[in-house]
Protein backbone atom coordinates (compact mmCIF):
# COMPACT_ATOMS: atom_id res chain seq x y z
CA UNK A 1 134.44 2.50 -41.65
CA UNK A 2 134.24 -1.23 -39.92
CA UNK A 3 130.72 -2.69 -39.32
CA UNK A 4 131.09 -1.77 -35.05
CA UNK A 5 131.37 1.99 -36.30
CA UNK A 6 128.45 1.57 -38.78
CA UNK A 7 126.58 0.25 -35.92
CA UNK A 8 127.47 2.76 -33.21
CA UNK A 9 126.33 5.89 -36.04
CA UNK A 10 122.57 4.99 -35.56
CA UNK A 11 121.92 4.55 -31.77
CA UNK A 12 120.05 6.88 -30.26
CA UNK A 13 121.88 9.07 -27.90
CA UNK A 14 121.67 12.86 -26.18
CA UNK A 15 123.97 15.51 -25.47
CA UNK A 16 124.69 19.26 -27.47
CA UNK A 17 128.63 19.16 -28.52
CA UNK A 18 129.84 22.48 -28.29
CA UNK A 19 133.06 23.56 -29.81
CA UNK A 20 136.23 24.23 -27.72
CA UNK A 21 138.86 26.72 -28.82
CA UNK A 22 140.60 23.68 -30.50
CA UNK A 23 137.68 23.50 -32.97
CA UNK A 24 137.29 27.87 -33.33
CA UNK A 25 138.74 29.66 -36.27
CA UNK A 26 141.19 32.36 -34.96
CA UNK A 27 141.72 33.53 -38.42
CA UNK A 28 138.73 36.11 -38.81
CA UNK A 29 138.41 37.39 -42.35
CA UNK A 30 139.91 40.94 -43.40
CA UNK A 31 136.94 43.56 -43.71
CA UNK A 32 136.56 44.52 -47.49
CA UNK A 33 137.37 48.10 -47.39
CA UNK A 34 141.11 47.03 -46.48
CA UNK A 35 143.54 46.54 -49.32
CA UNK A 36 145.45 43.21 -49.06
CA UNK A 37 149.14 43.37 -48.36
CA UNK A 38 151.39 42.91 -51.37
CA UNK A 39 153.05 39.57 -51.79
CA UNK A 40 156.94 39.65 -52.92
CA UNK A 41 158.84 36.54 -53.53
CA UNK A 42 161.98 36.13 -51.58
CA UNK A 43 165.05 35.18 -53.17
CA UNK A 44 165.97 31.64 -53.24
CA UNK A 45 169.10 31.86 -50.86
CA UNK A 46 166.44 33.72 -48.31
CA UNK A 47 164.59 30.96 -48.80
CA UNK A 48 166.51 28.40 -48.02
CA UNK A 49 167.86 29.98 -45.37
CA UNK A 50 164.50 30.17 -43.81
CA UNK A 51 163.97 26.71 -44.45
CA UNK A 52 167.12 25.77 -42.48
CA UNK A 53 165.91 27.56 -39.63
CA UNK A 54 162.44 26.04 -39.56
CA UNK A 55 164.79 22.72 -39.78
CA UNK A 56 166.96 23.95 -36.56
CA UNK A 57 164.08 24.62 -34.69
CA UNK A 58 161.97 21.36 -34.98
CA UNK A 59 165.16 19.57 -33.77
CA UNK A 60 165.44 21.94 -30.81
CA UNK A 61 161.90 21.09 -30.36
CA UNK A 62 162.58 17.11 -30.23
CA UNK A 63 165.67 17.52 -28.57
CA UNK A 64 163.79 19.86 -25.91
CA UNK A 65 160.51 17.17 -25.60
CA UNK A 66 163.23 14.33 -25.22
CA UNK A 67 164.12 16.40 -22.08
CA UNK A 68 161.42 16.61 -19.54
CA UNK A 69 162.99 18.69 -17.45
CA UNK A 70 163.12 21.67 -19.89
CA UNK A 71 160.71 23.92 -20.09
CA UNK A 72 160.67 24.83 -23.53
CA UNK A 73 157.14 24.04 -24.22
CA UNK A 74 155.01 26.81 -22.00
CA UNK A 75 154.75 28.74 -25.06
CA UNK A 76 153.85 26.21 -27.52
CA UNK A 77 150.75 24.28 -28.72
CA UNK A 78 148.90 22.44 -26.47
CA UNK A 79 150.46 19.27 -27.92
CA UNK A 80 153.50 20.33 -27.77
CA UNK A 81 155.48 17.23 -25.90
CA UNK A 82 152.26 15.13 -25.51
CA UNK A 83 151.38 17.27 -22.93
CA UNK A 84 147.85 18.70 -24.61
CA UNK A 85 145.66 16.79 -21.79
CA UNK A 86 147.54 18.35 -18.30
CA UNK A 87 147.74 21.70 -20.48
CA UNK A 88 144.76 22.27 -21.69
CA UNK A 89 141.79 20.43 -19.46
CA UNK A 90 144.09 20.57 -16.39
CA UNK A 91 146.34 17.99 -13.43
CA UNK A 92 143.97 15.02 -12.70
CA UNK A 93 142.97 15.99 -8.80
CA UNK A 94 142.95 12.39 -8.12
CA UNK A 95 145.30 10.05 -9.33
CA UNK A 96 144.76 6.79 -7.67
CA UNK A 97 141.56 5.28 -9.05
CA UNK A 98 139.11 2.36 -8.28
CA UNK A 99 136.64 0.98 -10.38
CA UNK A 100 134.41 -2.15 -10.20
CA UNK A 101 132.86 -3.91 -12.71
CA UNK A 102 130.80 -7.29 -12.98
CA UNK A 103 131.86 -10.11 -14.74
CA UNK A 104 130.69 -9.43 -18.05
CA UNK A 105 132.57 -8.29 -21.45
CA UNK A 106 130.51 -5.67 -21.49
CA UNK A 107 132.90 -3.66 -19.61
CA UNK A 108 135.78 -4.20 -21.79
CA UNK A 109 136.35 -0.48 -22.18
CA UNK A 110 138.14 -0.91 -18.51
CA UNK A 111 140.10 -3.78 -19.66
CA UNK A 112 141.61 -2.40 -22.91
CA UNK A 113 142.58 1.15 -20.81
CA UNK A 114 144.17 -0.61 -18.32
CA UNK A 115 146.03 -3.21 -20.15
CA UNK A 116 146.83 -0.85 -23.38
CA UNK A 117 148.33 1.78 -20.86
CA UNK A 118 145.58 4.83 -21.41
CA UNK A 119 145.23 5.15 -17.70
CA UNK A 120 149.10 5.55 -17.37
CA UNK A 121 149.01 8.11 -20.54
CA UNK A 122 146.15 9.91 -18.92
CA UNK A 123 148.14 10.21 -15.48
CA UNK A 124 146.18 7.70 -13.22
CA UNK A 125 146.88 4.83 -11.28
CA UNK A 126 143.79 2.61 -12.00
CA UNK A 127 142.58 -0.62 -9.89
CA UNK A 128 139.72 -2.61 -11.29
CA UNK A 129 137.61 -4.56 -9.26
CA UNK A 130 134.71 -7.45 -9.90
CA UNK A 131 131.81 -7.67 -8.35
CA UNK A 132 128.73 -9.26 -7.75
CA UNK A 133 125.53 -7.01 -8.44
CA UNK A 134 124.85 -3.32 -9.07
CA UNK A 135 123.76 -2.93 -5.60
CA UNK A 136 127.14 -3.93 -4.21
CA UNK A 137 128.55 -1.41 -6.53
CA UNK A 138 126.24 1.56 -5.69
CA UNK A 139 127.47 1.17 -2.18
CA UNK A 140 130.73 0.98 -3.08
CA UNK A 141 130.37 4.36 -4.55
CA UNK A 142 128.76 5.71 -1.49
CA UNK A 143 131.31 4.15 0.60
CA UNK A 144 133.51 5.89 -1.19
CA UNK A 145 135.53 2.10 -1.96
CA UNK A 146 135.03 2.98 -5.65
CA UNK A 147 135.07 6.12 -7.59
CA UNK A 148 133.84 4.20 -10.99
CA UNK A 149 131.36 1.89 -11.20
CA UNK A 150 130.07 0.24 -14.82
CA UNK A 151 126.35 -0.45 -13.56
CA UNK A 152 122.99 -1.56 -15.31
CA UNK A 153 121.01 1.46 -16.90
CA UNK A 154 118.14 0.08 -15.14
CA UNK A 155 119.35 -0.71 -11.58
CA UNK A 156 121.20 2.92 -11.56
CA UNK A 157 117.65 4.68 -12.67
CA UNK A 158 115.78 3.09 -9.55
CA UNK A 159 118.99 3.96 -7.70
CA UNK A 160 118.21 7.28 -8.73
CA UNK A 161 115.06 7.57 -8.18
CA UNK A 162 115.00 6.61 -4.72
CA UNK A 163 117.25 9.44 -3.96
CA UNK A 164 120.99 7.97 -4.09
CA UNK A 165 123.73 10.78 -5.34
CA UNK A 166 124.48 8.50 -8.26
CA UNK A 167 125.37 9.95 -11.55
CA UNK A 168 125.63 8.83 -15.37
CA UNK A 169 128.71 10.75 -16.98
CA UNK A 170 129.16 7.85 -20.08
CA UNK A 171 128.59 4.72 -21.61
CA UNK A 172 130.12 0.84 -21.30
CA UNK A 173 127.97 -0.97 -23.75
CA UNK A 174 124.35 -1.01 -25.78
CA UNK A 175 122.33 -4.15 -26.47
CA UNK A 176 124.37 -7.91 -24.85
CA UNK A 177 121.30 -9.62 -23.50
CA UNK A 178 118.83 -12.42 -23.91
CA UNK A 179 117.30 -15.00 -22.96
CA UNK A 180 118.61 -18.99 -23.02
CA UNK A 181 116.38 -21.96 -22.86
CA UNK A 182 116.66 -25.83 -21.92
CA UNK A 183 117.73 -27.74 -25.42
CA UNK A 184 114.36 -30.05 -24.46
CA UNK A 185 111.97 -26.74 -24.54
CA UNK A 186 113.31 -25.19 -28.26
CA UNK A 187 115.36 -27.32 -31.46
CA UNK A 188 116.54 -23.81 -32.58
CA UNK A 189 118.13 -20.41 -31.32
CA UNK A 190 115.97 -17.30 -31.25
CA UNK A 191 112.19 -18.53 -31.31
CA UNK A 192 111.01 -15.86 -29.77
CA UNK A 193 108.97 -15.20 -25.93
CA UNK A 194 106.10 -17.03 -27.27
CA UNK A 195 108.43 -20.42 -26.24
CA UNK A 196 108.29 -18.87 -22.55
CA UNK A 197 104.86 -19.68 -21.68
CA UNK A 198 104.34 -22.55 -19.15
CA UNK A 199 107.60 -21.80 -17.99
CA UNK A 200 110.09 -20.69 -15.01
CA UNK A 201 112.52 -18.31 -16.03
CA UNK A 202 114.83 -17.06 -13.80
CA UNK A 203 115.91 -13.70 -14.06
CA UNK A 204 117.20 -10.73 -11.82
CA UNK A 205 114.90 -8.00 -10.07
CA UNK A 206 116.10 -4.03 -11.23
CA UNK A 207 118.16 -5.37 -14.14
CA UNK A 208 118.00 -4.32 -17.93
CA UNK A 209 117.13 -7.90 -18.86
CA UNK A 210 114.00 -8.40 -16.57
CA UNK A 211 112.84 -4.76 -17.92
CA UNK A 212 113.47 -5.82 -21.70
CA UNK A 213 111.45 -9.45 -20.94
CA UNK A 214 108.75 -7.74 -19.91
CA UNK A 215 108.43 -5.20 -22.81
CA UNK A 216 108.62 -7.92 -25.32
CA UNK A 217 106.08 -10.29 -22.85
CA UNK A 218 103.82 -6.60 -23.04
CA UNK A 219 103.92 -6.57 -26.96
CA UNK A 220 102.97 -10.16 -27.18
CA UNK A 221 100.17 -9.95 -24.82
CA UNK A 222 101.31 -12.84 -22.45
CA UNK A 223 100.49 -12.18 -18.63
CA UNK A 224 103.51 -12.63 -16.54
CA UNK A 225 102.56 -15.49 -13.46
CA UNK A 226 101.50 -19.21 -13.42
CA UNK A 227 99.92 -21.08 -15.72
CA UNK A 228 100.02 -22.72 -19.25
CA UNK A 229 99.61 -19.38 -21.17
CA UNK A 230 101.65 -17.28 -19.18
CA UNK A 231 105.23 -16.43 -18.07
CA UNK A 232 106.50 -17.01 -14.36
CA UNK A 233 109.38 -14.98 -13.36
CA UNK A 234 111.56 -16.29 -10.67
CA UNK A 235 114.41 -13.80 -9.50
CA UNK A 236 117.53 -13.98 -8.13
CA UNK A 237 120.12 -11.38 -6.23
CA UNK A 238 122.64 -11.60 -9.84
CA UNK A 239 123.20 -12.77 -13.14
CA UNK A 240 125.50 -15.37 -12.30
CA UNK A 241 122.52 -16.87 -9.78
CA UNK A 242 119.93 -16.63 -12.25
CA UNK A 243 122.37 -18.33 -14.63
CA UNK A 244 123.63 -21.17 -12.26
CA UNK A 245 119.72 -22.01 -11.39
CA UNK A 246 119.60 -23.32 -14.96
CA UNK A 247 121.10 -26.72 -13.17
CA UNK A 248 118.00 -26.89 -10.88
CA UNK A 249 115.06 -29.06 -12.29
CA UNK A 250 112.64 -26.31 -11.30
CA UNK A 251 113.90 -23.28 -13.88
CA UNK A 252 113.85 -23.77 -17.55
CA UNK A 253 114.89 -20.96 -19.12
CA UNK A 254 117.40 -17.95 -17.82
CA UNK A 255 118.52 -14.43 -18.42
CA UNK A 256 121.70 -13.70 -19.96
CA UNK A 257 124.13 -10.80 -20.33
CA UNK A 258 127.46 -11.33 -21.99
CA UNK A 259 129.22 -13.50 -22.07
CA UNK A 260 126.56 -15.88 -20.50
CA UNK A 261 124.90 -16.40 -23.44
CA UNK A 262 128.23 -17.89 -25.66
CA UNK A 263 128.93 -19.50 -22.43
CA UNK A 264 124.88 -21.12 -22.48
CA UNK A 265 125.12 -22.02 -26.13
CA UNK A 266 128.69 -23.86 -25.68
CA UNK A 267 126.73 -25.89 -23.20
CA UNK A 268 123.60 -27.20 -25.23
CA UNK A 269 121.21 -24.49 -24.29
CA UNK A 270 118.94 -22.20 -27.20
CA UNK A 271 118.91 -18.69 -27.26
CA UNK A 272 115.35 -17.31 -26.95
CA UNK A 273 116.27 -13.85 -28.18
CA UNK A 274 119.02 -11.45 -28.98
CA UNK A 275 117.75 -8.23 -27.56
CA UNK A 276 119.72 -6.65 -30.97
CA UNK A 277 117.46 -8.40 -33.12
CA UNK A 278 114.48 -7.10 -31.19
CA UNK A 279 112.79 -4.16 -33.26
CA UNK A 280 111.23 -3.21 -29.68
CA UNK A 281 114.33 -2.89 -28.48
CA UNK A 282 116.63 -1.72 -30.68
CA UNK A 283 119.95 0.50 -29.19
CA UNK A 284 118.65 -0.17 -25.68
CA UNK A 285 121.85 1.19 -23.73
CA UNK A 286 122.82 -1.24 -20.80
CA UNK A 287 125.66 -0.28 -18.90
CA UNK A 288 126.38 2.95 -18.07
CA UNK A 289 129.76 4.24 -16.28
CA UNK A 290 128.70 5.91 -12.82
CA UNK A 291 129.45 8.27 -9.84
CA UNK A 292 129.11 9.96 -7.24
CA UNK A 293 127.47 13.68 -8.38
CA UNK A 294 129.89 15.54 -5.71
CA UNK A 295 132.71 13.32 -6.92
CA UNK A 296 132.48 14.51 -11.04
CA UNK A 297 131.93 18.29 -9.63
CA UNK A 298 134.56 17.75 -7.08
CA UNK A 299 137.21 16.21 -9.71
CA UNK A 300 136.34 16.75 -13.05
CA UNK A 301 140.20 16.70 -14.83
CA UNK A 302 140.23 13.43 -13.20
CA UNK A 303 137.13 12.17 -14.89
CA UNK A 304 137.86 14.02 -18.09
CA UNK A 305 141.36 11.92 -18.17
CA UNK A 306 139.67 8.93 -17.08
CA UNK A 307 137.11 9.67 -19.93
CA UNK A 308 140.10 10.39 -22.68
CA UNK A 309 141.32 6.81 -21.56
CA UNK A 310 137.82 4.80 -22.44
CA UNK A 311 137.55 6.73 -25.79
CA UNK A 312 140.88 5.87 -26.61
CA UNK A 313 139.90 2.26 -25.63
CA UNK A 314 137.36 2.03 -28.10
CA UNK A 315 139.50 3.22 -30.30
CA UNK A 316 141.62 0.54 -30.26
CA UNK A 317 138.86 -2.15 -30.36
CA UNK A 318 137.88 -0.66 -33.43
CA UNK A 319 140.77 -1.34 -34.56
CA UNK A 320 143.03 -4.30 -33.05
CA UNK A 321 140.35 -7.00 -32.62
CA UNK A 322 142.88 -9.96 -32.08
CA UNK A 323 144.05 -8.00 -29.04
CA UNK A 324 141.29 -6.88 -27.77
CA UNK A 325 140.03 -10.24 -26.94
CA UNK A 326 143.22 -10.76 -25.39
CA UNK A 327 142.93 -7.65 -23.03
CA UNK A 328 139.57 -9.25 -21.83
CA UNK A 329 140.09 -12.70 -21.10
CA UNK A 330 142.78 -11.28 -18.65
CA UNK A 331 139.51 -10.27 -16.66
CA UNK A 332 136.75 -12.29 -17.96
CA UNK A 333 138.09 -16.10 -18.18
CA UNK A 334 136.11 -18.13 -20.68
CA UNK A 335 137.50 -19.14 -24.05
CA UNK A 336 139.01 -16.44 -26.35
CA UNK A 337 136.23 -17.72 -29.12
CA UNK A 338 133.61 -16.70 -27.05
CA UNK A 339 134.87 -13.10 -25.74
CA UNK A 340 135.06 -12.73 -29.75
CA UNK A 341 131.64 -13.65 -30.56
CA UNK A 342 130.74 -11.40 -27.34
CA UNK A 343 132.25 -8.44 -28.67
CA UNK A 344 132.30 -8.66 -32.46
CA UNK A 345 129.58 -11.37 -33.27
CA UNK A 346 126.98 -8.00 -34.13
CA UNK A 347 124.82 -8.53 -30.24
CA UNK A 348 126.41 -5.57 -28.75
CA UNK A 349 128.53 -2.04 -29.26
CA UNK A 350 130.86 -1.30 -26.20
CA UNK A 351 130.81 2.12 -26.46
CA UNK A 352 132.03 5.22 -23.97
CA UNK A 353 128.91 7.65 -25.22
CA UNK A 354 126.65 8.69 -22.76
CA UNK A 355 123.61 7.72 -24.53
CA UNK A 356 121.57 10.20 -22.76
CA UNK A 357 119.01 10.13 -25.54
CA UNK A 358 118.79 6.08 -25.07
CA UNK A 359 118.70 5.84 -21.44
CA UNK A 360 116.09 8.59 -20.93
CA UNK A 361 113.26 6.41 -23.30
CA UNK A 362 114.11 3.70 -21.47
CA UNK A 363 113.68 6.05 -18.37
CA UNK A 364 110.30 6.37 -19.39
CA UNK A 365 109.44 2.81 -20.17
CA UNK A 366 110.24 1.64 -16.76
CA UNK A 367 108.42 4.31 -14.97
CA UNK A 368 105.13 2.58 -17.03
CA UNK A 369 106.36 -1.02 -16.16
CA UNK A 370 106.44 0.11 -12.38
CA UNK A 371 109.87 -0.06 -11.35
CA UNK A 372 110.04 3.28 -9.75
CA UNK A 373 108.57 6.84 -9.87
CA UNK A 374 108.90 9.22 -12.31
CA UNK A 375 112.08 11.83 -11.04
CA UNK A 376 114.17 14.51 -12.20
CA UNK A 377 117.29 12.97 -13.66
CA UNK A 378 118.76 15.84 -15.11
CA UNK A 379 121.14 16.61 -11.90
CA UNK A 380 122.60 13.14 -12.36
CA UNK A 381 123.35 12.77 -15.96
CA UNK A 382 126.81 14.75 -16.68
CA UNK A 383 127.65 15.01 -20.29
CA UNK A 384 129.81 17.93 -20.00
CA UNK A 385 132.85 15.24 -19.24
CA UNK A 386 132.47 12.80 -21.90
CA UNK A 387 131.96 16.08 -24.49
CA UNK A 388 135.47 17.71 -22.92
CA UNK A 389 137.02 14.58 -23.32
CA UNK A 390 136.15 14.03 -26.80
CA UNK A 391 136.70 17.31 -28.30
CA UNK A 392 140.25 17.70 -26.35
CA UNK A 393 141.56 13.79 -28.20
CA UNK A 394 139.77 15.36 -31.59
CA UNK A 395 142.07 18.90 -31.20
CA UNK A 396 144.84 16.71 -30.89
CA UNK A 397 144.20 14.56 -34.35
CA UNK A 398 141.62 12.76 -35.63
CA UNK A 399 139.95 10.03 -37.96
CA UNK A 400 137.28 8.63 -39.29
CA UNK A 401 136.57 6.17 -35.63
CA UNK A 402 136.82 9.92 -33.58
CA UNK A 403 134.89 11.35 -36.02
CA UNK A 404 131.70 9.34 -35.56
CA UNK A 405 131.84 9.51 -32.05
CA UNK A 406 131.61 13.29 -32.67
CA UNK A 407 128.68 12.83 -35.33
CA UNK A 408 127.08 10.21 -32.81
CA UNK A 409 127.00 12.44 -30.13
CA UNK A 410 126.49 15.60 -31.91
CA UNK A 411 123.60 14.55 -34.02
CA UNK A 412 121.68 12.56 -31.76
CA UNK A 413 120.57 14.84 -28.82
């Protein structure tokens, strides 16, 4: 099992897997009291006549799965002519999809189904979409312009809060942020908030990096405002603003999600932290995919395939890291190097797991930082999806990168 795997087996997440009939056993012992029926050996030319029929009929079974327009297959498995998904969990109800993302290789999990073909397997017609800020993708949803948005665990629990029909039904990615610095404020990478004080430092309002600044700035015991000791904050409407008023002689330091920090580094600035390498925040889940709630009530085959896609996605970036990268820089266009250090470099784990267990701590710790009022989130977190997805790709084969999405999500609730 690779180091990404390893990684993804400890973060904290929530949701009860429940067996499906893929995972039941059918085969129910015989009560005791009944004598077992007598075994004979056949003779050898009954044998091998049987085993020329079980030959015949596997070819009539290829020959009849080559054929689409047969119907030979309504009374086999479920996987009988790669068909399990449409059999068993049901026709997608919606087939022409939108999602948006921000410009970040956090969301690669859209960019490796898309580009690998999962989509296509999974019988939708996918369109991705960048944008600029979680609030332009929350009304995207609501607009009903998207039906997929990869959005901030932060921004979409205030979203929630204040009473938007939003819902969490997985993951994108856990960890990816930090902080940069101005080369003439730090001679090293990662020294820590204590370097803050006296300083601007632009970041952006609702966002998992201004929360996780603040915790750390809590812990430390430096105030957040003006003055030698403490820390001013100075936010901006996105990441790529907060980034971009680096160049400004007034902010010296920055917030940065991938891949803004490679991109920082490339260009002479010091990272202040890794939010990975912060015990405080350890497994803090950032993205999250989201919906409308009528939409994943309305359609759930759709979001189940759409679901089957991503985990089959990070499948494949578990396992084909040279293309990966390749499948990202097709949406996010900085240097392959840096997408790689991004994505594999040990800051982040782009995973499709709800992380219900995660996000609902961190739930919590920005209810006491005063970012919103404390709500009932359980009618907008929808694990039912990402567990139907899971088990349905498991009943149809499995290893060791399937299985510890199982154990992740089983074991952590």
């Amino acid at each position: 099992m690779n180091n990404k795997v390893k990684i993804l087996s400890v973060l904290t997440v929530a949701s009860l897997l429940t067996g499906c009939g893929a995972f039941n056993n059918t085969n129910a012992a015989a009560p005791a009291s009944e004598t077992p029926a007598q075994v004979t050996e056949a003779p050898a030319e009954e044998a091998a006549s049987e085993e020329a029929t079980a030959e015949d009929a596997a070819e009539s079974t290829e020959d009849c799965c080559k054929d689409k327009e047969k119907d030979c297959c309504k009374d086999e498995p479920a996987d009988c002519c790669g068909d399990s998904a449409e059999v068993v969990l049901g026709k997608p109800e919606k087939e022409s999809i939108s999602i948006g993302y921000l410009n970040s290789t956090a969301h690669l999990l859209a960019f490796v189904a898309q580009e690998e073909g999962y989509f296509k397997e999974e019988g939708l017609k996918v369109t991705l979409t960048q944008f600029s800020s979680a609030a332009e993708l929350v009304n995207g949803l609501e607009s009903d312009k998207l039906d997929v948005a990869f959005i901030g665990s932060v921004p979409t629990l205030t979203f929630q809060s204040q009473g938007h029909e939003v819902s969490i039904f997985g993951g994108a990615m856990t960890n990816g942020h930090g902080y940069v610095i101005k080369p003439e404020f730090a001679d090293k990478d990662e020294a820590g908030v204590e370097i803050l004080k006296g300083r601007n430092v632009a970041s952006v309002k609702n966002s998992v990096q201004d929360a996780e600044l603040q915790i750390l700035l809590k812990d430390a015991g430096i105030e957040i405002g003006e003055g030698d000791d403490k820390v001013n904050i100075v936010y901006f409407d996105s990441q790529k603003d907060a980034y971009a008023a680096l160049l400004n002689d007034t902010i010296d330091a920055a917030s940065a999600y991938s891949p803004y920090t490679s991109l920082a580094k490339s260009q002479g600035y010091k990272v202040v932290y890794y939010c990975a390498h912060e015990k405080a925040l350890e497994n803090q889940p950032c993205c999250r995919q989201v919906a409308k709630t009528s939409a994943l009530s309305d359609n759930p085959n759709t979001f189940t395939a759409l679901e089957r896609a991503f985990i089959k996605a990070y499948h494949f970036t578990q396992t084909d890291h040279e293309k990966t990268v390749k499948d990202v820089k097709q949406y996010i266009d900085i240097d392959e190097e840096f997408i790689d250090t991004e994505v594999y470099g040990g800051f982040s784990v782009s995973s499709p797991d709800p992380d219900k267990k995660g996000t609902l701590t961190l739930k919590d710790t920005i209810i006491e930082l005063g970012y919103t009022e404390d709500f009932d989130i359980e009618p907008h977190y929808n694990t039912d999806i990402y567990k139907n997805a899971l088990n349905s790709i498991i009943a149809e084969g499995t290893d060791d990168i399937y299985d510890s999405l199982k154990e992740h999500f089983d074991d952590y609730e």
